[in-house]
N, C-alpha and C. Protein backbone atom coordinates (compact mmCIF):
# COMPACT_ATOMS: atom_id res chain seq x y z
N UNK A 1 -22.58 22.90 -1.58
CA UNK A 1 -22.70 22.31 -0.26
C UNK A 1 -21.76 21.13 -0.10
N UNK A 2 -21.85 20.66 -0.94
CA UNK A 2 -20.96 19.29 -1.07
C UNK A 2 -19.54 19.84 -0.86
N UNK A 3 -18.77 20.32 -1.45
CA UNK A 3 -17.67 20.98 -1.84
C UNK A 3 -17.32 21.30 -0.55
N UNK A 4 -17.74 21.85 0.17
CA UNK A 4 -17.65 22.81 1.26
C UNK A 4 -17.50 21.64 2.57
N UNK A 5 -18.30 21.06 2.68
CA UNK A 5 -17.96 19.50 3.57
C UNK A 5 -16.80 18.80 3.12
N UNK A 6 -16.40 18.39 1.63
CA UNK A 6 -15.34 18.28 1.41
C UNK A 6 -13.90 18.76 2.04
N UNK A 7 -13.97 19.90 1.95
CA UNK A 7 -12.83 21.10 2.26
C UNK A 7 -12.73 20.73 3.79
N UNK A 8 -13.99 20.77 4.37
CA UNK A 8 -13.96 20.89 5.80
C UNK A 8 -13.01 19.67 6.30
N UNK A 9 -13.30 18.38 5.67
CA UNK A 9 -12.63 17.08 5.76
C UNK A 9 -11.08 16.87 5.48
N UNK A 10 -10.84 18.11 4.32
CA UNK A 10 -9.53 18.32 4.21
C UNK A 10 -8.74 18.33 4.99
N UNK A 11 -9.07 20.09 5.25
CA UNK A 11 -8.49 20.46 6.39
C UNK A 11 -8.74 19.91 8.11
N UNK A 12 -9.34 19.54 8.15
CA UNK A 12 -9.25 18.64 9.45
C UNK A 12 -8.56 17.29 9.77
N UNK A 13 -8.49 16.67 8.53
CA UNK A 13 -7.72 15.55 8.12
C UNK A 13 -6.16 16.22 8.14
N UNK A 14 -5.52 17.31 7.42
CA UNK A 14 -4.36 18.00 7.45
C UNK A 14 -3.79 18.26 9.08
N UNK A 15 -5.35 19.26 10.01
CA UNK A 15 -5.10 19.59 11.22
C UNK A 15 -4.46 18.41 12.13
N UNK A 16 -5.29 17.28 12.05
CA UNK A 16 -5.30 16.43 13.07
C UNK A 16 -3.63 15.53 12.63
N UNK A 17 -3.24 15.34 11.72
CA UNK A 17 -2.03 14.92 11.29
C UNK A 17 -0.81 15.60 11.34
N UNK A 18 -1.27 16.94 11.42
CA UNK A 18 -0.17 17.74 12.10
C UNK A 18 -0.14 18.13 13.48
N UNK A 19 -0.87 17.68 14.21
CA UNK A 19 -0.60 17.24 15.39
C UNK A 19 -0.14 16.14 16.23
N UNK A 20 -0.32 15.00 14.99
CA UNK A 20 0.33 13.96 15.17
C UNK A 20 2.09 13.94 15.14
N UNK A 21 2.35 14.76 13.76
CA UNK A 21 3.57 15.36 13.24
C UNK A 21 4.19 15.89 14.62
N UNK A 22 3.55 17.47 15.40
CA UNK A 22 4.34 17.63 16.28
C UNK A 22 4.80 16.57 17.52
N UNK A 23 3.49 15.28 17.69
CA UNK A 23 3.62 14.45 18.98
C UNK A 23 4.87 13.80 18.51
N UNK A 24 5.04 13.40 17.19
CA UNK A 24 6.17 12.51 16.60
C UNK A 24 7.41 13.41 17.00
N UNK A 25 7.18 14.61 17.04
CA UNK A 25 8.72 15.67 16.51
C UNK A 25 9.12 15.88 18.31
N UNK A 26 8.36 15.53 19.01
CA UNK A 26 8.51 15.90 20.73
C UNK A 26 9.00 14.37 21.26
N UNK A 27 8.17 13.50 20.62
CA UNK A 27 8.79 12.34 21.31
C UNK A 27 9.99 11.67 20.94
N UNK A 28 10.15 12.49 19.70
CA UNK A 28 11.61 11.75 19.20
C UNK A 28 12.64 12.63 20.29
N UNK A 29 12.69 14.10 20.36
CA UNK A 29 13.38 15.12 20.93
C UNK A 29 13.25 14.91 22.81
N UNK A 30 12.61 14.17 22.89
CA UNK A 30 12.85 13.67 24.65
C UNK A 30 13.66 12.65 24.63
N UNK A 31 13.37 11.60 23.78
CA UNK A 31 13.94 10.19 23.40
C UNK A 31 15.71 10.77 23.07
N UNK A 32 15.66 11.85 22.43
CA UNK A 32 17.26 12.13 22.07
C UNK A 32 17.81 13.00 23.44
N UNK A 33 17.02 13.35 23.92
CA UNK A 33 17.47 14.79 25.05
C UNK A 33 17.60 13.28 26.79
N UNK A 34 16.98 12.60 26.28
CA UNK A 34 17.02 11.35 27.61
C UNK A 34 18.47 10.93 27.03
N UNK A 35 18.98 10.14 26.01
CA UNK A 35 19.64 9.31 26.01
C UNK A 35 21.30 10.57 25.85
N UNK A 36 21.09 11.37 25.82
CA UNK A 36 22.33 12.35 25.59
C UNK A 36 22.20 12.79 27.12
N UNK A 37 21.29 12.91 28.14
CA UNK A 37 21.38 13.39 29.20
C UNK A 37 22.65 12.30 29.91
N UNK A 38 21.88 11.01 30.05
CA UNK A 38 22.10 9.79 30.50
C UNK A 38 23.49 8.96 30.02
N UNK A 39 24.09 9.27 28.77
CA UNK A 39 24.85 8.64 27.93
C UNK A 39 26.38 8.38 28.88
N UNK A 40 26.72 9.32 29.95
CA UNK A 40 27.52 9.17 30.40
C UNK A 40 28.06 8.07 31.72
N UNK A 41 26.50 8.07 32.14
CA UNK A 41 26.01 7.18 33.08
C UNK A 41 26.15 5.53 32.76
N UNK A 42 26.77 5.43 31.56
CA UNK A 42 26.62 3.70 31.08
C UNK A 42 27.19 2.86 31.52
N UNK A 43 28.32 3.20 32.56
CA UNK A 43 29.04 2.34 33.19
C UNK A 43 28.22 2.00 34.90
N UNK A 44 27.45 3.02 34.70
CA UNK A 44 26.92 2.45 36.20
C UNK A 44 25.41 1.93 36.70
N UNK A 45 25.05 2.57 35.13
CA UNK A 45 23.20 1.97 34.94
C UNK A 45 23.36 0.65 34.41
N UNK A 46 24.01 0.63 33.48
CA UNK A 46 23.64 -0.81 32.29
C UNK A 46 22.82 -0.49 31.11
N UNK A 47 22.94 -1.70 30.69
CA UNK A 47 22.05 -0.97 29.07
C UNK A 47 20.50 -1.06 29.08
N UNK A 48 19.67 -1.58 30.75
CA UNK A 48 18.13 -1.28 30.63
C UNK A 48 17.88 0.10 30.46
N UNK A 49 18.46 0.85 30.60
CA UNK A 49 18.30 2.25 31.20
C UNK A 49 17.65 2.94 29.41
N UNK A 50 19.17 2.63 28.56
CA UNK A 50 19.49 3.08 27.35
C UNK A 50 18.24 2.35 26.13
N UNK A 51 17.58 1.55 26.19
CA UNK A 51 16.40 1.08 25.55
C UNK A 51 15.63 1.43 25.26
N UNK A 52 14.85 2.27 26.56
CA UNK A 52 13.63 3.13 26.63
C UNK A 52 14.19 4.54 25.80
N UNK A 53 15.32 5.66 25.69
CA UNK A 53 15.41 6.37 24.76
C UNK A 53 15.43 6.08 23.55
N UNK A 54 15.87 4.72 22.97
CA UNK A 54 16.18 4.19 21.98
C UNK A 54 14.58 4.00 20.94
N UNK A 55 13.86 3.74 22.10
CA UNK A 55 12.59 2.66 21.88
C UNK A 55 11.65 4.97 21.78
N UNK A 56 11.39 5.35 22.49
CA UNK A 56 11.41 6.90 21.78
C UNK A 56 11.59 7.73 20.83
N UNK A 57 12.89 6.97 20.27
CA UNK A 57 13.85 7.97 18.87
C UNK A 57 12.78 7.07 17.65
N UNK A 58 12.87 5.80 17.89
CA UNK A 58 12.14 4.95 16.69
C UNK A 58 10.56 5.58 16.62
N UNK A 59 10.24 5.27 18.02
CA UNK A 59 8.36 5.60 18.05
C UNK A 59 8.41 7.27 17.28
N UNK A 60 9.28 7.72 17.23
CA UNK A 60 8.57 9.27 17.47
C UNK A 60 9.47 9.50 15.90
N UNK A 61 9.97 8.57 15.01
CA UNK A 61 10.34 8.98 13.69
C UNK A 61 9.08 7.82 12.92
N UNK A 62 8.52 7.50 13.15
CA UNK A 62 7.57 6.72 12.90
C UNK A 62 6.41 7.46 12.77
N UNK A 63 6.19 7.91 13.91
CA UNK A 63 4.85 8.98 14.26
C UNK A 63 4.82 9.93 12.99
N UNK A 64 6.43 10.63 13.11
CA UNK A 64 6.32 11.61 12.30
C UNK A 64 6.34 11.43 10.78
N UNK A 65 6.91 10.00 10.40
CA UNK A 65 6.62 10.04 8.86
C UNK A 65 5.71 9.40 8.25
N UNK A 66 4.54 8.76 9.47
CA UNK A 66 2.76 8.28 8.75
C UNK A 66 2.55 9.57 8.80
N UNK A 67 2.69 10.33 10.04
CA UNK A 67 1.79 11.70 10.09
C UNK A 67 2.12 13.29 9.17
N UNK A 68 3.42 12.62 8.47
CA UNK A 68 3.96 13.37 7.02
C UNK A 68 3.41 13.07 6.00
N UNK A 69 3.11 11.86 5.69
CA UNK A 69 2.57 11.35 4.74
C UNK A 69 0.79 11.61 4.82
N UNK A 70 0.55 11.82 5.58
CA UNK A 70 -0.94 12.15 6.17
C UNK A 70 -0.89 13.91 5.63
N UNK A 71 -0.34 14.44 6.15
CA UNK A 71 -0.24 15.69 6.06
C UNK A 71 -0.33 15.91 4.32
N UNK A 72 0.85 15.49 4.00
CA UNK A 72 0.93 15.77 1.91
C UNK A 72 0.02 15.30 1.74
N UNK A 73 -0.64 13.73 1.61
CA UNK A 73 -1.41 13.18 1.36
C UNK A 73 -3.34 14.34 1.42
N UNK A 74 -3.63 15.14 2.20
CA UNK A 74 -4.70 15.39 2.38
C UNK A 74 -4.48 17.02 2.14
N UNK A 75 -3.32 17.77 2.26
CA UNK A 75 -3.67 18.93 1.52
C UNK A 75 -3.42 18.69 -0.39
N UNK A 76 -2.46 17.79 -0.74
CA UNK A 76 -2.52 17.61 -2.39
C UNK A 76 -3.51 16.62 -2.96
N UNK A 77 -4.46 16.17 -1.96
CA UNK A 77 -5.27 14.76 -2.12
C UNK A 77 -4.68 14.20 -3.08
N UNK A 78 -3.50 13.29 -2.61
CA UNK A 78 -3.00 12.00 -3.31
C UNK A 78 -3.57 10.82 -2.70
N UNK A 79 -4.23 10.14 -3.38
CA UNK A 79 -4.32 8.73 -3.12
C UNK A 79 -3.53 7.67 -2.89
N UNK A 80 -2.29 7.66 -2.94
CA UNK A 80 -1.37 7.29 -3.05
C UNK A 80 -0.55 7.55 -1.34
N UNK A 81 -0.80 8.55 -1.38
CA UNK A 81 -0.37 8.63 -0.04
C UNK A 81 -1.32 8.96 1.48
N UNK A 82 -2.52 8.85 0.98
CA UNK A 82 -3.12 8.58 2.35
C UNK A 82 -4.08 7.20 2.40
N UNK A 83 -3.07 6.02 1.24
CA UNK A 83 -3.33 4.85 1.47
C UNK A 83 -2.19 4.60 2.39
N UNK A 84 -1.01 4.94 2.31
CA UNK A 84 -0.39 4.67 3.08
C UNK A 84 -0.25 5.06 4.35
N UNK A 85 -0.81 6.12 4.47
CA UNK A 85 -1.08 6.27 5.82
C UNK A 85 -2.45 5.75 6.66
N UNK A 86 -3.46 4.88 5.72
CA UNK A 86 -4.39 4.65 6.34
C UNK A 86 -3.88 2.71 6.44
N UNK A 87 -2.88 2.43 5.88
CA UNK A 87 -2.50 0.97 6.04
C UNK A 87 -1.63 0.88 7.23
C-alpha cells in the first residue's frame, strides 16, 4: 500500500514538471518568434519594444531547467536534484 502511494507521487511529481518543461519550451519559442518577428523594426520602435522578448527567452529557459531538474530528479529519485528544484 505504501509503495503504491509512493509511485503515485512519483509520477505525478514527473507529470506536473513536465508540464512545466513544455510552459518553459513555449515561452521561450514566443519570446524568440516575437523578437525575430520584430527585429527589423528597431529603428522605428526603440529598444522598449525589444525587452519584453528578451525578458521571455530568460523566463522560459529558467522554467525549463528547474522543471528539468524536477523531471530527472523524481523519475531517478535523486535527492540531489529535487533539492534543487524545491530551493
Amino acid at each position: 500500500m505504501d509503495s503504491i502511494v509512493m509511485s503515485c507521487i512519483k509520477y505525478l511529481l514527473f507529470l506536473f514538471n513536465l508540464l512545466f518543461a513544455i510552459s518553459g519550451i513555449v515561452i521561450l519559442s514566443v519570446g524568440i518568434m516575437i523578437h525575430e518577428m520584430y527585429s527589423n523594426y528597431s529603428v522605428f520602435i526603440g529598444d522598449k519594444l525589444f525587452s519584453l522578448p528578451l525578458i521571455f527567452i530568460v523566463v522560459g529557459i529558467f522554467i525549463f531547467v528547474v522543471a528539468f531538474f524536477g523531471c530527472c530528479g523524481a523519475i531517478k529519485e535523486s535527492n540531489y536534484m529535487l533539492i534543487t528544484v524545491s530551493t
